[in-house]
C-alpha atoms as a PDB file:
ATOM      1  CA  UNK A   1     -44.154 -19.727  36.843  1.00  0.00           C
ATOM      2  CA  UNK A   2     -40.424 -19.201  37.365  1.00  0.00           C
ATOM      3  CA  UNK A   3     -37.291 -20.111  35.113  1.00  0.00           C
ATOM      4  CA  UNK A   4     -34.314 -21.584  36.532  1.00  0.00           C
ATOM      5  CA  UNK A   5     -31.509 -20.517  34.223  1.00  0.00           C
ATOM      6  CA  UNK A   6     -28.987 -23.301  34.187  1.00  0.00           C
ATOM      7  CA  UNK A   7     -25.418 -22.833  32.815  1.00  0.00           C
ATOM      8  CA  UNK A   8     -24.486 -24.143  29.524  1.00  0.00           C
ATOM      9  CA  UNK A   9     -22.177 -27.508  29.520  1.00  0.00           C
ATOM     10  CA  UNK A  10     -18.528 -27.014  29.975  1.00  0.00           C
ATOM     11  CA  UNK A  11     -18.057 -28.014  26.355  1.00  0.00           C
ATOM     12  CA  UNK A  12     -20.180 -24.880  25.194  1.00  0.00           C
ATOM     13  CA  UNK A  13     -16.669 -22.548  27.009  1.00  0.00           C
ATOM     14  CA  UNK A  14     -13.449 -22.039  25.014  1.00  0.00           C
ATOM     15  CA  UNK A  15     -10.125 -20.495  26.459  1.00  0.00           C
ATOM     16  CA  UNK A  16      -8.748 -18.021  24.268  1.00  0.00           C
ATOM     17  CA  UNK A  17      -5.407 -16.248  25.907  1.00  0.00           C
ATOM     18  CA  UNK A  18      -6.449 -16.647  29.341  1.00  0.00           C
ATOM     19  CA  UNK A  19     -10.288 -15.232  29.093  1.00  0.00           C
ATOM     20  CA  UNK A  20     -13.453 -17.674  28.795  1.00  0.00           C
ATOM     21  CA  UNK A  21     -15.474 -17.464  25.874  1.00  0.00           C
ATOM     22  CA  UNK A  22     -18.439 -19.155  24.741  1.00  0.00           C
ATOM     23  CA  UNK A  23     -17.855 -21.163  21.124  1.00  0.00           C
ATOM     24  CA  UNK A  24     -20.745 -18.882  19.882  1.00  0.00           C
ATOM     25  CA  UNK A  25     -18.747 -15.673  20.648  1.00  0.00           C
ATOM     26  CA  UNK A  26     -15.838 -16.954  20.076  1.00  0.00           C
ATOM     27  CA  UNK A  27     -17.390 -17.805  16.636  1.00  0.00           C
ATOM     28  CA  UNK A  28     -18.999 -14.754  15.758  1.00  0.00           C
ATOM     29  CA  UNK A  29     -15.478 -12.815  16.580  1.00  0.00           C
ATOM     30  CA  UNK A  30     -13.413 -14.603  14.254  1.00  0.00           C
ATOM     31  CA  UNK A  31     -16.431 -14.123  11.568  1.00  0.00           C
ATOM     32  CA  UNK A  32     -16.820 -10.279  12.535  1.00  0.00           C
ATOM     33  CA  UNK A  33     -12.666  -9.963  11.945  1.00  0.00           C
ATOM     34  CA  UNK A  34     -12.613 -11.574   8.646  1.00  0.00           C
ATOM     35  CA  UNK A  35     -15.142  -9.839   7.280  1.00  0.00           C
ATOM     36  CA  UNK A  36     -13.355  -6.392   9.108  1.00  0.00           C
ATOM     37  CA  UNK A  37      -9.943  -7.681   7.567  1.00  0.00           C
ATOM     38  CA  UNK A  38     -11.673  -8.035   3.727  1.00  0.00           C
ATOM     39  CA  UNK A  39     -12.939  -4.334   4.585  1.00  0.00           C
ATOM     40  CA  UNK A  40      -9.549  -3.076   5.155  1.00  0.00           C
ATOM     41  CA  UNK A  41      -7.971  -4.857   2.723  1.00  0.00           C
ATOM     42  CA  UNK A  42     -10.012  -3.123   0.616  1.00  0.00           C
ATOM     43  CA  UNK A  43      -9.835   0.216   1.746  1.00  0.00           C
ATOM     44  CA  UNK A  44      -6.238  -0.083   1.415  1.00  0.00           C
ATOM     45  CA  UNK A  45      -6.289  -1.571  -2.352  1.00  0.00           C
ATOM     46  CA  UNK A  46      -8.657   1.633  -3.233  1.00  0.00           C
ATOM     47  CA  UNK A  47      -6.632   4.342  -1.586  1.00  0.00           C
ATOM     48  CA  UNK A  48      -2.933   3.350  -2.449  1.00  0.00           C
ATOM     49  CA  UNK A  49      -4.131   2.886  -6.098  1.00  0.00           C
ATOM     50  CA  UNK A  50      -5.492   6.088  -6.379  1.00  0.00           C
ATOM     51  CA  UNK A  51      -2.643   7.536  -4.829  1.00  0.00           C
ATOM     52  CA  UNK A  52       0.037   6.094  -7.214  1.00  0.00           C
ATOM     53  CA  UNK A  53      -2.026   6.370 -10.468  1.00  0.00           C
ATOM     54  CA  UNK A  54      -2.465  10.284  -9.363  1.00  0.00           C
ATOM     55  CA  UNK A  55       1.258  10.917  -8.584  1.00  0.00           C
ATOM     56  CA  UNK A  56       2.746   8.041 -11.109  1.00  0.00           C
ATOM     57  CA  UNK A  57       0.195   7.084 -13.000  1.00  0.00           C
ATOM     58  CA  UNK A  58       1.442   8.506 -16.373  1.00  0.00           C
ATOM     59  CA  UNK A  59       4.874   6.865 -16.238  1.00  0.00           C
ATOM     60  CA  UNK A  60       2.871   3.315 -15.432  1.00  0.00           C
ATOM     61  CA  UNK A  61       0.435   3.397 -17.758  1.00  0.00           C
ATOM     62  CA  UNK A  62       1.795   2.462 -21.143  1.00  0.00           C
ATOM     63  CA  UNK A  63       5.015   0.548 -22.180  1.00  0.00           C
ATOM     64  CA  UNK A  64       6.277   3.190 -24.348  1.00  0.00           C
ATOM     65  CA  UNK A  65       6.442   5.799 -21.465  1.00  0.00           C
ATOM     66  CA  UNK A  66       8.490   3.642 -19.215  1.00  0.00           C
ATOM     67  CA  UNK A  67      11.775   5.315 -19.621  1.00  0.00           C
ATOM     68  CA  UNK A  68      15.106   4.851 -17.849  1.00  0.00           C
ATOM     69  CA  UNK A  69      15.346   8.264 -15.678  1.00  0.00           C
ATOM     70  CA  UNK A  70      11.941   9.807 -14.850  1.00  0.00           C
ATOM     71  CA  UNK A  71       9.716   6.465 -14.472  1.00  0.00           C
ATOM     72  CA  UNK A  72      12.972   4.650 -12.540  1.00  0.00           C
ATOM     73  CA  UNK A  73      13.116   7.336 -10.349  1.00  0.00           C
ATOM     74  CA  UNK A  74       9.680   8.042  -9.390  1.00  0.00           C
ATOM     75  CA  UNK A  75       7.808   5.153  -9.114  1.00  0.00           C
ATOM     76  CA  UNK A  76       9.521   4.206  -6.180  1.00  0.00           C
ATOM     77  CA  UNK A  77       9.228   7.390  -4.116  1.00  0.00           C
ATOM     78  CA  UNK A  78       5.455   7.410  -4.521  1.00  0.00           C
ATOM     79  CA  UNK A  79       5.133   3.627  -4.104  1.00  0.00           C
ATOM     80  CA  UNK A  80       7.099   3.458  -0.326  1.00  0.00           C
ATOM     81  CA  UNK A  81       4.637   5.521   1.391  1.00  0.00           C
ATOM     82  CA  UNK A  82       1.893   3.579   2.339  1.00  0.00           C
ATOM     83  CA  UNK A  83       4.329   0.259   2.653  1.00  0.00           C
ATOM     84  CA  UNK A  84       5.946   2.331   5.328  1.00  0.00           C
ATOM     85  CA  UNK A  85       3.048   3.752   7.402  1.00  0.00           C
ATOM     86  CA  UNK A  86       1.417   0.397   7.017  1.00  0.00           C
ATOM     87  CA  UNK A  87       4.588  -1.346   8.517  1.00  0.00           C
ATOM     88  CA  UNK A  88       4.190   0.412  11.645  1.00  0.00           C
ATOM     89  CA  UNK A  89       0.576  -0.388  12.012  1.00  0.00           C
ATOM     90  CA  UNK A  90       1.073  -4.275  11.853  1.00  0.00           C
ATOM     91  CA  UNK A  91       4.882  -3.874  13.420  1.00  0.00           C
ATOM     92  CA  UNK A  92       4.443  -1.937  16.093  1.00  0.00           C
ATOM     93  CA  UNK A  93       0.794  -2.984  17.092  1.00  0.00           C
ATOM     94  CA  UNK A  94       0.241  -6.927  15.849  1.00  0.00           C
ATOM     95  CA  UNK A  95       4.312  -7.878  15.308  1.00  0.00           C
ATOM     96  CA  UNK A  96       3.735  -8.849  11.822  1.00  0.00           C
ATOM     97  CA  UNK A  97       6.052  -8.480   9.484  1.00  0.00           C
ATOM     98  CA  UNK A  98       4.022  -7.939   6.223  1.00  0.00           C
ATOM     99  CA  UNK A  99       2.735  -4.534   5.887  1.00  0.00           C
ATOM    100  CA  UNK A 100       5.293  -3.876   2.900  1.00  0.00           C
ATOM    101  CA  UNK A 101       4.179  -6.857   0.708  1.00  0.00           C
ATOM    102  CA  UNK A 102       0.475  -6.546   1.372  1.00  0.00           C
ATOM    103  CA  UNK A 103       0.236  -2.641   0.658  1.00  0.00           C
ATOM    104  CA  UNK A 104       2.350  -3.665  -2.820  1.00  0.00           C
ATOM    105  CA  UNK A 105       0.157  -6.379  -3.387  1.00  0.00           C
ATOM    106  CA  UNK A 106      -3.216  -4.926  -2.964  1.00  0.00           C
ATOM    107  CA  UNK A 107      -1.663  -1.755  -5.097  1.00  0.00           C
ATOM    108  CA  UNK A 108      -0.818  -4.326  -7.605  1.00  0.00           C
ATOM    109  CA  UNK A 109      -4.147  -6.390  -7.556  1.00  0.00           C
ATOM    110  CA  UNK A 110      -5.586  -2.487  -7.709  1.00  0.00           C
ATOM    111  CA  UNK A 111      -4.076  -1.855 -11.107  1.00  0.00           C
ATOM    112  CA  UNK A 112      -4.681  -5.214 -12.777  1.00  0.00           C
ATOM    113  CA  UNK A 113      -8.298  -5.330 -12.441  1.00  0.00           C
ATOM    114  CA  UNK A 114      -7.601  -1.454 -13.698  1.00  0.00           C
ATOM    115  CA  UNK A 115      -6.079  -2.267 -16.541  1.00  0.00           C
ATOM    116  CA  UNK A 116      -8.150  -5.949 -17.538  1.00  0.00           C
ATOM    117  CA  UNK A 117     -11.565  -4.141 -17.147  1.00  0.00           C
ATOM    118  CA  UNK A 118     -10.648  -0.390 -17.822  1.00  0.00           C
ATOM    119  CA  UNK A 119      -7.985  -0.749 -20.425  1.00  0.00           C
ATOM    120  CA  UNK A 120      -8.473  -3.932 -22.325  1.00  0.00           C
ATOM    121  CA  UNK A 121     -11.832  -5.020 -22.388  1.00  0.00           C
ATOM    122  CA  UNK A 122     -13.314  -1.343 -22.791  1.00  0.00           C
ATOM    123  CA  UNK A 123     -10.957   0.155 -24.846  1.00  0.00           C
ATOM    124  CA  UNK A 124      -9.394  -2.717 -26.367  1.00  0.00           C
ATOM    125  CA  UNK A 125      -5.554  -2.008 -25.921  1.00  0.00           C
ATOM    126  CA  UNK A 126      -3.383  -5.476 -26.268  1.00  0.00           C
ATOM    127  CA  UNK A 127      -1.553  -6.210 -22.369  1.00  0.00           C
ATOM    128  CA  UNK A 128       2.173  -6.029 -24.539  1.00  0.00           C
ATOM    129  CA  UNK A 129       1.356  -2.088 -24.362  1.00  0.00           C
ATOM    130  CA  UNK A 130      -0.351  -1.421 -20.591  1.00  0.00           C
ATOM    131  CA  UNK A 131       1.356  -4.198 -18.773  1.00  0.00           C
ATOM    132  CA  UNK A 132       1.051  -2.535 -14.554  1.00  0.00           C
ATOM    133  CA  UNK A 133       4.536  -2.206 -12.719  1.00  0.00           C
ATOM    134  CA  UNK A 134       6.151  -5.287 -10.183  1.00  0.00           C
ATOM    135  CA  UNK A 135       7.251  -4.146  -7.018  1.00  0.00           C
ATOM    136  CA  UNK A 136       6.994  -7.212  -5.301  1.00  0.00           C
ATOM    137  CA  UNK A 137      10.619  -8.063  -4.224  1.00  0.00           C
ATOM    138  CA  UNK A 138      11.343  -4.497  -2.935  1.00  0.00           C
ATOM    139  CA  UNK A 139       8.200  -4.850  -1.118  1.00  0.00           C
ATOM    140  CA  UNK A 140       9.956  -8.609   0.568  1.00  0.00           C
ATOM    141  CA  UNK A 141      13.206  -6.537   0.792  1.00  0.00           C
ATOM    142  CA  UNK A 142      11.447  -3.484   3.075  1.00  0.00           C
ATOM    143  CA  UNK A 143      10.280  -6.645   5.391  1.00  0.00           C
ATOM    144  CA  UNK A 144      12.904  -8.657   5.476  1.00  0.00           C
ATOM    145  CA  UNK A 145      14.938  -6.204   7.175  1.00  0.00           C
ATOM    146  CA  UNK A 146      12.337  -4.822   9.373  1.00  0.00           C
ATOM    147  CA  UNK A 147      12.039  -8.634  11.045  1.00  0.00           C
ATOM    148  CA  UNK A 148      15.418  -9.126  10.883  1.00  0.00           C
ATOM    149  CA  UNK A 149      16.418  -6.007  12.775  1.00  0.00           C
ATOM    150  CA  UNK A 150      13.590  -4.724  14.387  1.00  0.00           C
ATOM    151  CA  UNK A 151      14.567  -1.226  13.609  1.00  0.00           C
ATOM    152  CA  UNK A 152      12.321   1.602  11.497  1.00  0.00           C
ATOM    153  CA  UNK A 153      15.954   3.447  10.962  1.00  0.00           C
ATOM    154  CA  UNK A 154      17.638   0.530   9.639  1.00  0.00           C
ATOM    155  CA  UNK A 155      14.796  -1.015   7.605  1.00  0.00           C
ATOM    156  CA  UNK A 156      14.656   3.155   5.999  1.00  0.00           C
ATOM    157  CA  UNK A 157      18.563   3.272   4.999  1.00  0.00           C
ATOM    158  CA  UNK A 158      18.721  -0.832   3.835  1.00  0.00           C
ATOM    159  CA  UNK A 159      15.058  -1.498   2.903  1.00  0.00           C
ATOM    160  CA  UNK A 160      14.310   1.847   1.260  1.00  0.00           C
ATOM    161  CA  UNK A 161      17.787   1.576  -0.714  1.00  0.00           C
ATOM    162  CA  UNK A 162      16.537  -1.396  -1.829  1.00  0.00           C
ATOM    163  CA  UNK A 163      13.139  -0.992  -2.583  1.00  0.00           C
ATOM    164  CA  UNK A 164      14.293   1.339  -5.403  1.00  0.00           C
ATOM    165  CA  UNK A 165      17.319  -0.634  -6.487  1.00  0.00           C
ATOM    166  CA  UNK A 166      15.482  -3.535  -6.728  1.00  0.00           C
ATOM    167  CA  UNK A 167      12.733  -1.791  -8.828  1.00  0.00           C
ATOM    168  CA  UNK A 168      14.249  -1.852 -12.299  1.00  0.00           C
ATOM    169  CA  UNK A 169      15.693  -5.234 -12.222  1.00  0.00           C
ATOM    170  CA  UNK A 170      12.599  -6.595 -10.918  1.00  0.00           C
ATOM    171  CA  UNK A 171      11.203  -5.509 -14.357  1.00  0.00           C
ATOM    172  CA  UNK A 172      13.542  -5.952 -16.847  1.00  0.00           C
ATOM    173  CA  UNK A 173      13.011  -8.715 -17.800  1.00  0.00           C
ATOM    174  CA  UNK A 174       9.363  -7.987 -18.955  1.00  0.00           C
ATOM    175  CA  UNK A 175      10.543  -4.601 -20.454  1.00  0.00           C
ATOM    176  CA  UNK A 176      13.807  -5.745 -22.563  1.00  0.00           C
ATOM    177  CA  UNK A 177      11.499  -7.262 -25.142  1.00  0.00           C
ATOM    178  CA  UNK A 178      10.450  -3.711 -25.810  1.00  0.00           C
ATOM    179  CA  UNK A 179      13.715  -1.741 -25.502  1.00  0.00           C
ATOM    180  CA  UNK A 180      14.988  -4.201 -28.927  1.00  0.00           C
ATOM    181  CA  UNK A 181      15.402  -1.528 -32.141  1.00  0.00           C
ATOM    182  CA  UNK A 182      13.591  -1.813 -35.259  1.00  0.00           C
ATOM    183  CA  UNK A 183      13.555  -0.271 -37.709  1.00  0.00           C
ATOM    184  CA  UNK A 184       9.971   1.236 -38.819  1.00  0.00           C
ATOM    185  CA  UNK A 185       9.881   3.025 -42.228  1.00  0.00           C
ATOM    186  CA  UNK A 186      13.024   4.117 -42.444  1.00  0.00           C
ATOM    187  CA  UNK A 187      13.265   5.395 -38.509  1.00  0.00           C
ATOM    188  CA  UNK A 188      14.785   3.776 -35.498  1.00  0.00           C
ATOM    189  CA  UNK A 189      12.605   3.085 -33.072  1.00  0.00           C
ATOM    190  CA  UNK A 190      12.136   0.990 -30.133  1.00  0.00           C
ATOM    191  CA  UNK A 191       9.671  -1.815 -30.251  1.00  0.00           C
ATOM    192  CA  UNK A 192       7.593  -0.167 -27.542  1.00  0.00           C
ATOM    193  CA  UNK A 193       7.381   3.050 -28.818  1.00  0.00           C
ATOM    194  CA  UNK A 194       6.011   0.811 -32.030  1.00  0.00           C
ATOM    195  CA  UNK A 195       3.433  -0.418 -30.046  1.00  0.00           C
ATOM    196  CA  UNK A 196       2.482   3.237 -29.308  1.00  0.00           C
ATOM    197  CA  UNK A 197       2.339   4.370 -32.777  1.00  0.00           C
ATOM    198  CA  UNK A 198       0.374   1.427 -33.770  1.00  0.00           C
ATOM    199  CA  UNK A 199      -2.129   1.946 -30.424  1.00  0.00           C
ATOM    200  CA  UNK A 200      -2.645   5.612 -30.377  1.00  0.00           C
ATOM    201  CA  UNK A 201      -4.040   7.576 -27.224  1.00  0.00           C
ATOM    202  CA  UNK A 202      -5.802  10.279 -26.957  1.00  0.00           C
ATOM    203  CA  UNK A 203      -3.431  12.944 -25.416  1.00  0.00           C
ATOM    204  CA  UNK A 204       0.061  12.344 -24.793  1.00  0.00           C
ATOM    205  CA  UNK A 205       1.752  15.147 -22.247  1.00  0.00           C
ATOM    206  CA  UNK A 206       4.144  17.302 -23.379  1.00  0.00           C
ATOM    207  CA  UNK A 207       6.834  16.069 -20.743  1.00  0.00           C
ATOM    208  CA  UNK A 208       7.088  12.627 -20.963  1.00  0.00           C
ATOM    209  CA  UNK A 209       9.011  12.082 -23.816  1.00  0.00           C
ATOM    210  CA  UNK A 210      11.353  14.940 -24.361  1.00  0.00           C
ATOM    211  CA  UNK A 211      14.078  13.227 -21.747  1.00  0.00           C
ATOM    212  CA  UNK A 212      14.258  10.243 -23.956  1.00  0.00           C
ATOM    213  CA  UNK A 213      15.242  11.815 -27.577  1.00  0.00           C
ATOM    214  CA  UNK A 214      18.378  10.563 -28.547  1.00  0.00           C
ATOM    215  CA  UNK A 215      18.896   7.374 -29.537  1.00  0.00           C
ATOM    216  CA  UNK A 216      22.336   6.780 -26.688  1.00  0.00           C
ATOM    217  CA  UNK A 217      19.112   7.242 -24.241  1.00  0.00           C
ATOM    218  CA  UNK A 218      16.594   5.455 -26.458  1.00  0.00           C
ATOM    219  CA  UNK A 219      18.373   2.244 -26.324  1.00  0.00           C
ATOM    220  CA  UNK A 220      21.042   2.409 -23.655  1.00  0.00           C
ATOM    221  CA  UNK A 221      20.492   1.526 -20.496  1.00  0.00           C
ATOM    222  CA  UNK A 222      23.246   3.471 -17.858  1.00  0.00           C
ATOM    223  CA  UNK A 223      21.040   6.490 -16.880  1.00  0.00           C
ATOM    224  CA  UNK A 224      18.951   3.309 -15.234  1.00  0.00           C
ATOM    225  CA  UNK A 225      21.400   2.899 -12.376  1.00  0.00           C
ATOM    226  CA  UNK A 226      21.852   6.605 -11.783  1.00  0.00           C
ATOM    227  CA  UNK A 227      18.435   7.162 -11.676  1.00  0.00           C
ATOM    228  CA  UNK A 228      17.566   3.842  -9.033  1.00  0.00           C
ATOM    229  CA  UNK A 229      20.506   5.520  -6.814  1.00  0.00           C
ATOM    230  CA  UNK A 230      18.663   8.751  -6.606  1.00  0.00           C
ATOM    231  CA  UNK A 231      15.564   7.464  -6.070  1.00  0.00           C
ATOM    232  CA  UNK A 232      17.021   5.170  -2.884  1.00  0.00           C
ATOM    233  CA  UNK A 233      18.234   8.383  -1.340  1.00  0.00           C
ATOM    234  CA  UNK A 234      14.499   9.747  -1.443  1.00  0.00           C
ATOM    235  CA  UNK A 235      13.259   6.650  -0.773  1.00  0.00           C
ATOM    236  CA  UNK A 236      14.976   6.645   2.899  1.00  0.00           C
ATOM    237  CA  UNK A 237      13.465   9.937   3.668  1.00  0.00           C
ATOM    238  CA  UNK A 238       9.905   9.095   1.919  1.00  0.00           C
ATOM    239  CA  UNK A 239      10.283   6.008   4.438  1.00  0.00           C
ATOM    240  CA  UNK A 240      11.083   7.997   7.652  1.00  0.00           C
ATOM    241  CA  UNK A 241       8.464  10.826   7.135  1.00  0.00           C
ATOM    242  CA  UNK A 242       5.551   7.850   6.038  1.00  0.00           C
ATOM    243  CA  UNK A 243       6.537   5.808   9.108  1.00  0.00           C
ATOM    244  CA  UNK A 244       5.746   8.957  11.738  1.00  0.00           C
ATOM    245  CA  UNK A 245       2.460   9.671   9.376  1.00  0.00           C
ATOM    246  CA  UNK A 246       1.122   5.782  10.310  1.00  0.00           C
ATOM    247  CA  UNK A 247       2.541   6.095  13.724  1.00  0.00           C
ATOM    248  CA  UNK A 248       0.213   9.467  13.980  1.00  0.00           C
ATOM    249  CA  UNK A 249      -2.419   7.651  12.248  1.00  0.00           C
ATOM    250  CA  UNK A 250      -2.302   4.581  14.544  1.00  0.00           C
ATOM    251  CA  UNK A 251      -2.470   6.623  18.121  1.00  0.00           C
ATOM    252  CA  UNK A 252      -5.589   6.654  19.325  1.00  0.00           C
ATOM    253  CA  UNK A 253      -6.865   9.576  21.237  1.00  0.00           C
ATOM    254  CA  UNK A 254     -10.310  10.714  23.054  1.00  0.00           C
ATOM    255  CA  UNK A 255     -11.637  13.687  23.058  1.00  0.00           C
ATOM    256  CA  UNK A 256     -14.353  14.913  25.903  1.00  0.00           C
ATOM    257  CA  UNK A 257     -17.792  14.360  25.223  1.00  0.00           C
ATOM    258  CA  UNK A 258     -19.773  17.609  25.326  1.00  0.00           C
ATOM    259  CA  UNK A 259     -22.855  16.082  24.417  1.00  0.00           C
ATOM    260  CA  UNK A 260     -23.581  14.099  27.367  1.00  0.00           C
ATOM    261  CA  UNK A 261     -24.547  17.278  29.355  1.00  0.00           C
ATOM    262  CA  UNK A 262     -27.098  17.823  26.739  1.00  0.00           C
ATOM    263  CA  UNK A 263     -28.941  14.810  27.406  1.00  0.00           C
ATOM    264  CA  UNK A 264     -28.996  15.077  31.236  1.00  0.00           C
ATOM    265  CA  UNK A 265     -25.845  13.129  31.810  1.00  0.00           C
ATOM    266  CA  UNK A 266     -23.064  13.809  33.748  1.00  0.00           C
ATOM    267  CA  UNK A 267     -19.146  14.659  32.090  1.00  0.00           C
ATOM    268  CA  UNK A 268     -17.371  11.851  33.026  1.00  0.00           C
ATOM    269  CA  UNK A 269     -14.177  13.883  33.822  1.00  0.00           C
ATOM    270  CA  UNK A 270     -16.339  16.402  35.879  1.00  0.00           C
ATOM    271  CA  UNK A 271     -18.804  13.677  37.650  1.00  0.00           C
ATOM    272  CA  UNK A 272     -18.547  12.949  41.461  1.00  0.00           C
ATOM    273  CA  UNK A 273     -19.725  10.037  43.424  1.00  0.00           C
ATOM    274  CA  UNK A 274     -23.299  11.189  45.092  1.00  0.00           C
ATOM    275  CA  UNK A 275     -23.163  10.742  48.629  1.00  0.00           C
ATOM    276  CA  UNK A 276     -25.472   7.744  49.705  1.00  0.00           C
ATOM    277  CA  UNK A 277     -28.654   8.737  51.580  1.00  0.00           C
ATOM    278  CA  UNK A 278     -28.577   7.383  55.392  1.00  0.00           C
ATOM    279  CA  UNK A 279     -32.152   5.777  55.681  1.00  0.00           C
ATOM    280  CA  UNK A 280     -31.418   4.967  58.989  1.00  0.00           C
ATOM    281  CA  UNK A 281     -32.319   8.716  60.849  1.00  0.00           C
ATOM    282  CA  UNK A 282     -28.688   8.499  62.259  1.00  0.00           C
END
C-alpha cells in the first residue's frame, strides 16, 4: 500500500513579507506572539513596580508624604529607567515608538491593582489618602521626541527634561485638594496631612517629614519648580546610562557549547567536513 502525498490547495499558502506560509502556521505564530507579548507585558508590569515601590515607594504611597522637594525630585529619577532601556528595545529593534508610555503604563496598572487589592480592600484605607502617582504625559513627552528626532541624545536632554518637569503639573491637579489649610484643633494643618492623622499607619520613617516643617513649605508651592529642575538634570543622565543598560540587555551573544563533546558530537567551531569514502577502488 503506498501514499501519494498531494500538496495542499493554493488557498491553504499565505505570503507574509516575501516567505510562504501555510494559514495554519501562519495562525499558530500570531497566537504563539500574543500570548509571548501578554508574558512580557507582564514581566515588565512586575519588575518596574517592584523597582519603583523599593526605591520610591515611601514618597508614593500616601497623600500626606507627597511633598514638594524630596517626592518631586525623586520619583522621576527612579521612574525613567526602565522607559529608557525599554525605548531602545522597541526603537532600535521593532521602530516603535512606545516603549516610554507602555513601561509607565504597566508601572501604573502595577500600582493600582496594588493599592485596590493591597491597600483598600485589605486594610481598608479610603483612595483620597493612597491615590498611585501619573506619569503618563512625561512618558508621551520621552516618545514624542524620540520619533520626532530619531536621536537617544536628544530624546535624553528634551525628553528627560521633560519627563520631570512635566511630573508635578501632571498631578496637581489631583493633589491641590489636599495642599488647602485647615485648621484642626487649634493647629494648621494641611488637609492631607488630616487624612493621615485620621488614617494612622503603622510606622512612619523618621525622614520623610522633617523637610516639610514650616508652614512657608507646608503650604507654598516654589521649592516645586526647583526641585522638578534638579530632577531633569538627573533625569538626562538616568536616561543615557538606562539606554546603554537595554542596549547591553538587547545584544544577543553565543557562547560555545562544551557539552556537545560530551554526548559524542562534534564542536561546531572545531568540526571538519569528513572526507567522502571513494567506493569506486580508484
Amino acid at each position: 500500500m503506498t501514499l501519494s502525498i498531494k500538496p495542499p490547495p493554493e488557498g491553504e499558502f499565505i505570503e507574509i513579507y516575501g516567505q510562504r506560509w501555510s494559514r495554519w502556521a501562519a495562525s499558530l505564530s500570531a497566537r504563539l506572539d500574543i500570548v509571548i507579548s501578554f508574558i512580557i507585558v507582564l514581566a515588565i508590569t512586575a519588575a518596574f513596580h517592584l523597582h519603583f515601590q523599593l526605591l520610591a515607594g515611601d514618597w508614593d504611597f500616601w497623600v500626606d508624604w507627597k511633598d514638594r522637594q524630596y517626592w518631586v525630585t525623586l520619583t522621576p529619577i527612579v521612574a525613567i529607567t526602565f522607559p529608557a532601556a525599554l525605548q531602545y528595545v522597541l526603537w532600535e529593534k521593532f521602530r516603535l515608538p512606545l516603549g516610554a508610555t507602555l513601561s509607565i503604563t504597566c508601572l501604573m496598572a502595577g500600582a493600582w491593582i496594588a493599592r485596590v487589592f493591597g491597600f483598600h480592600m485589605w486594610s481598608y484605607f479610603p483612595f483620597s489618602l493612597i491615590w498611585p502617582v501619573l506619569m503618563i504625559p512625561g512618558a508621551l513627552v520621552l516618545d514624542c521626541v524620540l520619533v520626532l528626532t530619531g536621536n537617544f541624545f536628544f530624546t535624553a536632554v528634551i525628553g528627560g527634561m521633560g519627563f520631570a518637569v512635566l511630573f508635578y503639573p501632571g498631578n496637581w491637579p489631583m493633589l491641590a485638594p489636599y495642599h488647602l489649610p485647615v485648621e484642626v484643633m487649634g493647629t494648621l494643618v494641611s488637609v492631607a496631612d488630616y487624612i493621615g492623622y485620621t488614617f494612622t499607619r503603622t510606622s512612619t520613617p523618621e525622614y520623610l517629614r522633617f523637610i516639610e516643617r514650616g508652614t512657608l513649605r507646608t503650604f507654598g508651592g516654589h521649592s516645586a519648580w526647583v526641585a522638578s529642575a534638579f530632577s531633569g538634570f538627573v533625569c538626562v543622565l538616568t536616561y543615557l546610562v538606562w539606554w546603554h543598560i537595554g542596549m547591553l540587555m538587547a545584544r544577543v551573544t553565543t557562547l560555545p557549547n562544551r557539552w556537545r563533546a560530551m554526548f559524542g558530537m562534534a564542536d561546531n567551531q572545531t568540526a571538519a567536513v569528513a572526507p567522502v569514502e571513494n567506493t569506486h577502488g580508484t
